[in-house]
N, C-alpha and C. Protein backbone atom coordinates (compact mmCIF):
# COMPACT_ATOMS: atom_id res chain seq x y z
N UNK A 1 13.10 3.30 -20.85
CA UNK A 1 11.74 3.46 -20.37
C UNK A 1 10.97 4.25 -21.43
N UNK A 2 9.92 3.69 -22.01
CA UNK A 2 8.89 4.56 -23.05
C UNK A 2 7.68 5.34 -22.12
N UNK A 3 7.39 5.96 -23.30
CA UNK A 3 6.53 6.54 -22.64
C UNK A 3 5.12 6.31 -21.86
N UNK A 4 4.86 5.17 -22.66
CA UNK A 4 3.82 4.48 -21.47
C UNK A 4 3.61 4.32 -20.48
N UNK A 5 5.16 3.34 -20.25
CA UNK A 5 5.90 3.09 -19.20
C UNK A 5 5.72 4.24 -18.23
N UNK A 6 6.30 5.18 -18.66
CA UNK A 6 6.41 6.61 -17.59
C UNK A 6 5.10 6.62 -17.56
N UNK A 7 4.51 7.54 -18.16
CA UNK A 7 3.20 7.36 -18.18
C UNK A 7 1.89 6.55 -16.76
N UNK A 8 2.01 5.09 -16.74
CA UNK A 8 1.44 4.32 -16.07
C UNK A 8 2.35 4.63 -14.67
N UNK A 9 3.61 4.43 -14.57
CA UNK A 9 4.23 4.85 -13.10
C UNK A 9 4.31 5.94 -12.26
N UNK A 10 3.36 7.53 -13.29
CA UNK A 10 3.27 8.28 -13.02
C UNK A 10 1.83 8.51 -12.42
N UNK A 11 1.02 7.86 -13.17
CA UNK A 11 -0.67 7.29 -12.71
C UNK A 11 -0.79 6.71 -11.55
N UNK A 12 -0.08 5.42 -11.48
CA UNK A 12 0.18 4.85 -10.21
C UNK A 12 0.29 5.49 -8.99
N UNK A 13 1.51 5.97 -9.18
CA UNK A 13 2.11 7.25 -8.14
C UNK A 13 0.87 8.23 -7.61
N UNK A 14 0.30 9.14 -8.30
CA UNK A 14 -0.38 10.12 -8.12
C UNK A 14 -1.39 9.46 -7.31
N UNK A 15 -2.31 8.11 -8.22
CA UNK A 15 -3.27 7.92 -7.52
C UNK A 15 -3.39 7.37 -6.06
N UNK A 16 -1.71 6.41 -5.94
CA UNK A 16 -1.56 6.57 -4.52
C UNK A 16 -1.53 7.09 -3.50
N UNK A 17 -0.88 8.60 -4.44
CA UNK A 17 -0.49 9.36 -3.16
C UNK A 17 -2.05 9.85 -2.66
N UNK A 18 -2.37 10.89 -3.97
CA UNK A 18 -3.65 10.99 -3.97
C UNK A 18 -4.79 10.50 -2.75
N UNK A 19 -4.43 9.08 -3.00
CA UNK A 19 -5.79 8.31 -1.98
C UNK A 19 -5.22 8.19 -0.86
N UNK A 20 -3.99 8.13 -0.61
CA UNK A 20 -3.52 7.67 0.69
C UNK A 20 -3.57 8.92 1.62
N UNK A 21 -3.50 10.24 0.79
CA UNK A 21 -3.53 11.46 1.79
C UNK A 21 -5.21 11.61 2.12
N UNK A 22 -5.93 10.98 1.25
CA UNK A 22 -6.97 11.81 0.91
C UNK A 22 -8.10 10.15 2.29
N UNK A 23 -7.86 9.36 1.86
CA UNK A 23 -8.60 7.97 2.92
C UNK A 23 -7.64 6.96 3.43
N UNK A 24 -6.04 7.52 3.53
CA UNK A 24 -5.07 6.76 4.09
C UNK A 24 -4.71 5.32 3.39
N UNK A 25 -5.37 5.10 2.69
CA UNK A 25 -4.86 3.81 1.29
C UNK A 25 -3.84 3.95 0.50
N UNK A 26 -3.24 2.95 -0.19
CA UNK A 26 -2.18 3.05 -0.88
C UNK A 26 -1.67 2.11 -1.66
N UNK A 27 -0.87 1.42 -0.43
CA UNK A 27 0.23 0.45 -0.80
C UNK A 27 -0.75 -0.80 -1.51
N UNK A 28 -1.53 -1.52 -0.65
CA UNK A 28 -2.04 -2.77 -1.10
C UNK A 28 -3.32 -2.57 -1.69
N UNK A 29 -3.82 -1.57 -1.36
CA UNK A 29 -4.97 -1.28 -2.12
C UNK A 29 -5.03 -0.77 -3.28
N UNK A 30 -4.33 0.13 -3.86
CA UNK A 30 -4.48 0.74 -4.86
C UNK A 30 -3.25 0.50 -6.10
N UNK A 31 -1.78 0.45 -5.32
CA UNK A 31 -0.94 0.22 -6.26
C UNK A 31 -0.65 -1.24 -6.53
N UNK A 32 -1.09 -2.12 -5.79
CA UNK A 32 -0.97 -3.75 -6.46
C UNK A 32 -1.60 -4.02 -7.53
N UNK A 33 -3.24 -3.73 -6.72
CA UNK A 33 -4.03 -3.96 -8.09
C UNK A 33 -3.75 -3.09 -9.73
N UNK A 34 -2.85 -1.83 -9.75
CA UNK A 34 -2.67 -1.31 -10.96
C UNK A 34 -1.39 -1.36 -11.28
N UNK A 35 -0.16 -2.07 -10.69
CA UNK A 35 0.61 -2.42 -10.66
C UNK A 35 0.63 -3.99 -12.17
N UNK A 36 -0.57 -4.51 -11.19
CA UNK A 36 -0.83 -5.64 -11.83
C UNK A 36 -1.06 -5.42 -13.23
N UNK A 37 -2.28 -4.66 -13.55
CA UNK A 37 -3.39 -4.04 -14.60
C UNK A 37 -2.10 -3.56 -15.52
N UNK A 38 -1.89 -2.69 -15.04
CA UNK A 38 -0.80 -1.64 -16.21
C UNK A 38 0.75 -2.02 -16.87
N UNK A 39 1.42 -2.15 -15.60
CA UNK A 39 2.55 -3.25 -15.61
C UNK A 39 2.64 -4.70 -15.99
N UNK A 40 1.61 -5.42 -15.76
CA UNK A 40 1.33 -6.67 -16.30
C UNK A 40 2.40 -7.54 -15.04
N UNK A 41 2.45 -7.14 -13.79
CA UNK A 41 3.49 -7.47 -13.17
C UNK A 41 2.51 -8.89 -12.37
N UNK A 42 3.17 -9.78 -11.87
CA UNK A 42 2.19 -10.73 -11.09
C UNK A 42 2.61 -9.85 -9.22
N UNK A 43 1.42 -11.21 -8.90
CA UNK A 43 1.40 -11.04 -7.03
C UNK A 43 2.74 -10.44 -6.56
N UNK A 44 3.50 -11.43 -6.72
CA UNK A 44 4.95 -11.02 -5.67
C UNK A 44 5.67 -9.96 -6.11
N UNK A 45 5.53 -9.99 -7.65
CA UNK A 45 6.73 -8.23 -8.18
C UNK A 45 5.89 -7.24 -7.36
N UNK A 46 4.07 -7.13 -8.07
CA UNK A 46 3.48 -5.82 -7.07
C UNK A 46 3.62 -5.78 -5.82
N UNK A 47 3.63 -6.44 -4.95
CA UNK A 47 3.85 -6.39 -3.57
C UNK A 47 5.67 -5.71 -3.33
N UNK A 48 6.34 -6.56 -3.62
CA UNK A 48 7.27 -6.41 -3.81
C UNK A 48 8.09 -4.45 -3.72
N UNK A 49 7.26 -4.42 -5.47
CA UNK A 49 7.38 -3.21 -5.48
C UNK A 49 6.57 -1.85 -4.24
N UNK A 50 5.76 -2.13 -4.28
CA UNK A 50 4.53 -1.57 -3.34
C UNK A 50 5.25 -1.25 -2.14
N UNK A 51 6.37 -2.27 -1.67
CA UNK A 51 6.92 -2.71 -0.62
C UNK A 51 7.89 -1.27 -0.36
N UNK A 52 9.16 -1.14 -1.53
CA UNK A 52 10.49 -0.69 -1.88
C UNK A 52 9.42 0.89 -1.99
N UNK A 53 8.36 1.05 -2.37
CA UNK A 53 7.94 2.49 -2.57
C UNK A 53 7.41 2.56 -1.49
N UNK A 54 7.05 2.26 -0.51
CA UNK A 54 6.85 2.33 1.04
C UNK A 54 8.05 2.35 1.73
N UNK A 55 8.63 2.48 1.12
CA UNK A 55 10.27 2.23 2.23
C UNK A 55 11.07 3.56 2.44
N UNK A 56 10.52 4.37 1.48
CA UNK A 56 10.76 5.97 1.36
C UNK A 56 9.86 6.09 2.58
N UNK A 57 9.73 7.58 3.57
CA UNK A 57 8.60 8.00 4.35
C UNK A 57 8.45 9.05 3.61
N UNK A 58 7.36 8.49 2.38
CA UNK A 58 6.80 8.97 1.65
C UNK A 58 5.04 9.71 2.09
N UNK A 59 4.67 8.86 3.08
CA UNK A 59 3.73 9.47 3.72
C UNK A 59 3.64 10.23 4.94
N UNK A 60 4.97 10.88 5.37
CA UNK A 60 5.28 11.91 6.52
C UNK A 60 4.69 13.09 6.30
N UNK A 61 4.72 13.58 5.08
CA UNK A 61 4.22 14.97 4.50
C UNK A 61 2.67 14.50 4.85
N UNK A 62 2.44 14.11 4.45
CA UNK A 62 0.61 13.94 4.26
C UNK A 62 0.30 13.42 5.94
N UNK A 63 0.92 12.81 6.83
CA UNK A 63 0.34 12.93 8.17
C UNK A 63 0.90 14.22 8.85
N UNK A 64 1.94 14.98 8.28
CA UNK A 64 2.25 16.26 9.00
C UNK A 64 0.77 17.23 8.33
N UNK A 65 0.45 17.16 6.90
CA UNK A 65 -0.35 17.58 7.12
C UNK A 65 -1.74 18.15 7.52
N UNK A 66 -1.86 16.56 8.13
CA UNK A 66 -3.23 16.16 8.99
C UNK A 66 -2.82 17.03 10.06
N UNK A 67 -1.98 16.74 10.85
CA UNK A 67 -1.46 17.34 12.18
C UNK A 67 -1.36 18.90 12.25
N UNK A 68 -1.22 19.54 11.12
CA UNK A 68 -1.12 20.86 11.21
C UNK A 68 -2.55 21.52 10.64
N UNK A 69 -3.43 20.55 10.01
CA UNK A 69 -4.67 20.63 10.18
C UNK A 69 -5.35 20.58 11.19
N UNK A 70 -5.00 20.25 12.05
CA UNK A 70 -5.97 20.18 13.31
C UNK A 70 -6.48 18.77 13.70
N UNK A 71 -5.84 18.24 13.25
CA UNK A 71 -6.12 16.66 13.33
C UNK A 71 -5.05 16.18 14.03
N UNK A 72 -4.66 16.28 15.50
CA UNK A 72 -3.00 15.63 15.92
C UNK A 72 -2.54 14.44 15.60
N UNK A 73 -1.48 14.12 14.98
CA UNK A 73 -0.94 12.91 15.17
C UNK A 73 -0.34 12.28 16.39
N UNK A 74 -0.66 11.28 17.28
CA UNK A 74 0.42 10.70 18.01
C UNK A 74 1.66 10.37 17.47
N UNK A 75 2.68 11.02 17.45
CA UNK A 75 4.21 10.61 16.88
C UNK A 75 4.68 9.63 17.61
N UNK A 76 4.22 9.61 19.11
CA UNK A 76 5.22 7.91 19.80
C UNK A 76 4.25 7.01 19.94
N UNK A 77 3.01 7.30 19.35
CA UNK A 77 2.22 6.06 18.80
C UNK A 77 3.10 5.30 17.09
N UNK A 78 2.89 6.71 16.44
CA UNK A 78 3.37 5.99 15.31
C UNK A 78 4.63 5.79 15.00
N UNK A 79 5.67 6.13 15.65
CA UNK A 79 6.71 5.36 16.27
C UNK A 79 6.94 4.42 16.29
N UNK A 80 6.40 3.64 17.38
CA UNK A 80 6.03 2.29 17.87
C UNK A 80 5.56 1.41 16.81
N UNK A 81 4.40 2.16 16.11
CA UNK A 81 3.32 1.46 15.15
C UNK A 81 5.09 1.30 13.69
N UNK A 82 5.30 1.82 13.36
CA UNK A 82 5.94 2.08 12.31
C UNK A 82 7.19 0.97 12.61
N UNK A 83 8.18 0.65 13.95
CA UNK A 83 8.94 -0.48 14.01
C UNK A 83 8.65 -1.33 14.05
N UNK A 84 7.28 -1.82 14.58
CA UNK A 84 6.77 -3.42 14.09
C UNK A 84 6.15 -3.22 13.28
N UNK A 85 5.90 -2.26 12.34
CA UNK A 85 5.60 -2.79 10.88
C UNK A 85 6.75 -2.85 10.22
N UNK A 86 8.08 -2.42 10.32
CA UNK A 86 9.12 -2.93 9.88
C UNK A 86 9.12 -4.29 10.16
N UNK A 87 9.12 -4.88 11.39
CA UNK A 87 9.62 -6.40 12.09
C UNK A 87 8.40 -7.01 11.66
N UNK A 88 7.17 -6.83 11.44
CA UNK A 88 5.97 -7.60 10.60
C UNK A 88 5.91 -7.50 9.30
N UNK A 89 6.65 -6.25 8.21
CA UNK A 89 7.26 -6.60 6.93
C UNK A 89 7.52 -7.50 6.39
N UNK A 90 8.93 -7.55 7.38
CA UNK A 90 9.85 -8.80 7.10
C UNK A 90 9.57 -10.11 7.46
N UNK A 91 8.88 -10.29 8.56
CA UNK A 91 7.69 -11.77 8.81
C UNK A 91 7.10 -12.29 7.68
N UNK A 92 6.07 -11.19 7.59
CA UNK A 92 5.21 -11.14 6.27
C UNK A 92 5.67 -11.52 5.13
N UNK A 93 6.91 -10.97 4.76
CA UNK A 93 7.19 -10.97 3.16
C UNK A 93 8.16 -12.72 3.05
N UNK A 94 8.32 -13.14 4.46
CA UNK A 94 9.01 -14.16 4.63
C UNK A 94 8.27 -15.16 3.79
N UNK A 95 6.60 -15.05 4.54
CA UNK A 95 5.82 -15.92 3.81
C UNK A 95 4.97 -16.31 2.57
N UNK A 96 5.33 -14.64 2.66
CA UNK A 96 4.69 -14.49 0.85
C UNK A 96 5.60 -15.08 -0.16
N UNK A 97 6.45 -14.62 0.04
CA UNK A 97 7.74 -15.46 -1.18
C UNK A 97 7.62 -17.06 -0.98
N UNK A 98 7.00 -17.74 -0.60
CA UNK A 98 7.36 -18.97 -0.24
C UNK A 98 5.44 -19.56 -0.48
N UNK A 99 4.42 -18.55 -0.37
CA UNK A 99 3.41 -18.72 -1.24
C UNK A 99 2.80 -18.85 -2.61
N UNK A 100 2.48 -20.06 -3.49
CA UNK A 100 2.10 -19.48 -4.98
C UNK A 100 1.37 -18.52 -5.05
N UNK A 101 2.01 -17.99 -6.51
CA UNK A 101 1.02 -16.70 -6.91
C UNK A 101 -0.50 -17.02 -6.84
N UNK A 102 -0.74 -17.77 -7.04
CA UNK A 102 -2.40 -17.86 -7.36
C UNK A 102 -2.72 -17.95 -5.93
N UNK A 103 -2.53 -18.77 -5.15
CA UNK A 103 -3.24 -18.39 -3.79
C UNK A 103 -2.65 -17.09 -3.26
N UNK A 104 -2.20 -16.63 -3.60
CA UNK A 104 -1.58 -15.28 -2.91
C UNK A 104 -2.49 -14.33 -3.19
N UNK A 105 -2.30 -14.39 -4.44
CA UNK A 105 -3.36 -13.25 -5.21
C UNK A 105 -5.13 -13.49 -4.67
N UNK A 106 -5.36 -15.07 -4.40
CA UNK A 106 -6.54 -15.00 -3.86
C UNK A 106 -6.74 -14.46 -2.43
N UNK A 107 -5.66 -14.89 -1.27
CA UNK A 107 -5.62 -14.31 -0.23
C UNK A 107 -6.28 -13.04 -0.35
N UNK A 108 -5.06 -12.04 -1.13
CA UNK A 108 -4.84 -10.51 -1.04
C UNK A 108 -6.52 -10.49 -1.48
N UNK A 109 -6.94 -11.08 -2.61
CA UNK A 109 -8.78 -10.61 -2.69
C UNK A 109 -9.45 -10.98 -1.58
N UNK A 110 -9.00 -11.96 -1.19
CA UNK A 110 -10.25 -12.59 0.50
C UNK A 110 -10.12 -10.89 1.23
N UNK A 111 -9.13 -10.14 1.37
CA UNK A 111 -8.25 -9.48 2.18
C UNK A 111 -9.80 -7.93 2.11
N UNK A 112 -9.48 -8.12 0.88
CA UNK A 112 -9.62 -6.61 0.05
C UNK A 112 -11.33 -6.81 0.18
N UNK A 113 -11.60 -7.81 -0.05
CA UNK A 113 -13.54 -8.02 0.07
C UNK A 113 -13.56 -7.97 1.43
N UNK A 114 -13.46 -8.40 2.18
CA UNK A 114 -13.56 -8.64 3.85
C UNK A 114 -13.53 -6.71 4.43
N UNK A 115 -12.57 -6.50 3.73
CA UNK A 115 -12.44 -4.79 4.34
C UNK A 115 -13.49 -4.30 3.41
N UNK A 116 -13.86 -4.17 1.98
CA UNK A 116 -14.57 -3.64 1.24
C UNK A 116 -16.26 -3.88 2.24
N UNK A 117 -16.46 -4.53 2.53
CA UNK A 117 -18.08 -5.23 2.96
C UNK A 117 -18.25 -4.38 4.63
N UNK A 118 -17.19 -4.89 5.47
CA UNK A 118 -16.72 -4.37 6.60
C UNK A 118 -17.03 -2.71 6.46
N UNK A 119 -16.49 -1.79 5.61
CA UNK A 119 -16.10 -0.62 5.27
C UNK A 119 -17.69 -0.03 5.23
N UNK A 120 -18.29 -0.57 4.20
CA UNK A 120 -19.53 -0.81 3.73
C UNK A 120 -20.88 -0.95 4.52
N UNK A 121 -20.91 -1.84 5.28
CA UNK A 121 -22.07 -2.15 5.88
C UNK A 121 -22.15 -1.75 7.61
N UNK A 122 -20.67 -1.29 8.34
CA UNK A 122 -19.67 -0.91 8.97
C UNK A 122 -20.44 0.16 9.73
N UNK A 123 -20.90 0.83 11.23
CA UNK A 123 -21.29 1.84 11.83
C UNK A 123 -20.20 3.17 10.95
C-alpha cells in the first residue's frame, strides 16, 4: 500500500465518519462516490466495499453520542430497524450483482438527485 493509497482511505474514512455523525450520511452517499473518484474503483467494488465497512458497528459511538446528548435513541427501534437491514442487504446486494455497472451507477444517481431535490425544496 503507498502512500496515496493510505492517504485517500484515510480521507474517505474521516469524511464518512465525519458526515455520518455530523447529518447521518455515509455509506452511499459519500464513500461510493469517492470510492469511485480516488480509488478508480467501479459501481459494484464501491458498494461492495461501502458494504464490508458498514458491517463493523462503526456508527454505535456516534448514535450513543446523540443519546447522551440529549437526543434519545430508540434502541428496540433500531434493533428491529438494523435486522432487516441485514435481511434487505442481502436482497439488495442479490440484485445489484446481477445489474450492469452502467445502469447501476445510473440508478444510484436517479437515487442521490431524487433525495438531493427532496432534501432541498423539502418543509
Amino acid at each position: 500500500m503507498n502512500i496515496t493509497l493510505l492517504l485517500s482511505l484515510l480521507i474517505i474514512g474521516l469524511l464518512a465518519g465525519i458526515l455520518s455523525g455530523f447529518m447521518g450520511v455515509g455509506g452511499g452517499v459519500i464513500m461510493i462516490p469517492l470510492m469511485m473518484l480516488f480509488l478508480g474503483y467501479d459501481q459494484h467494488e464501491a458498494q461492495g466495499l461501502s458494504l464490508a465497512v458498514l458491517a463493523v458497528p462503526v456508527t454505535f459511538v456516534a448514535a450513543y453520542t446523540y443519546h447522551v446528548g440529549g437526543h434519545p435513541v430508540n434502541w428496540k427501534y433500531a434493533i428491529v430497524i438494523a435486522l432487516c437491514f441485514v435481511v434487505g442487504g442481502w436482497i439488495g446486494s442479490k440484485f445489484a450483482v446481477k445489474i450492469d455497472q452502467a445502469v447501476l451507477k445510473k440508478i444510484f444517481a436517479v437515487v442521490l438527485v431524487i433525495a438531493a431535490i427532496k432534501l432541498f425544496f423539502g418543509k
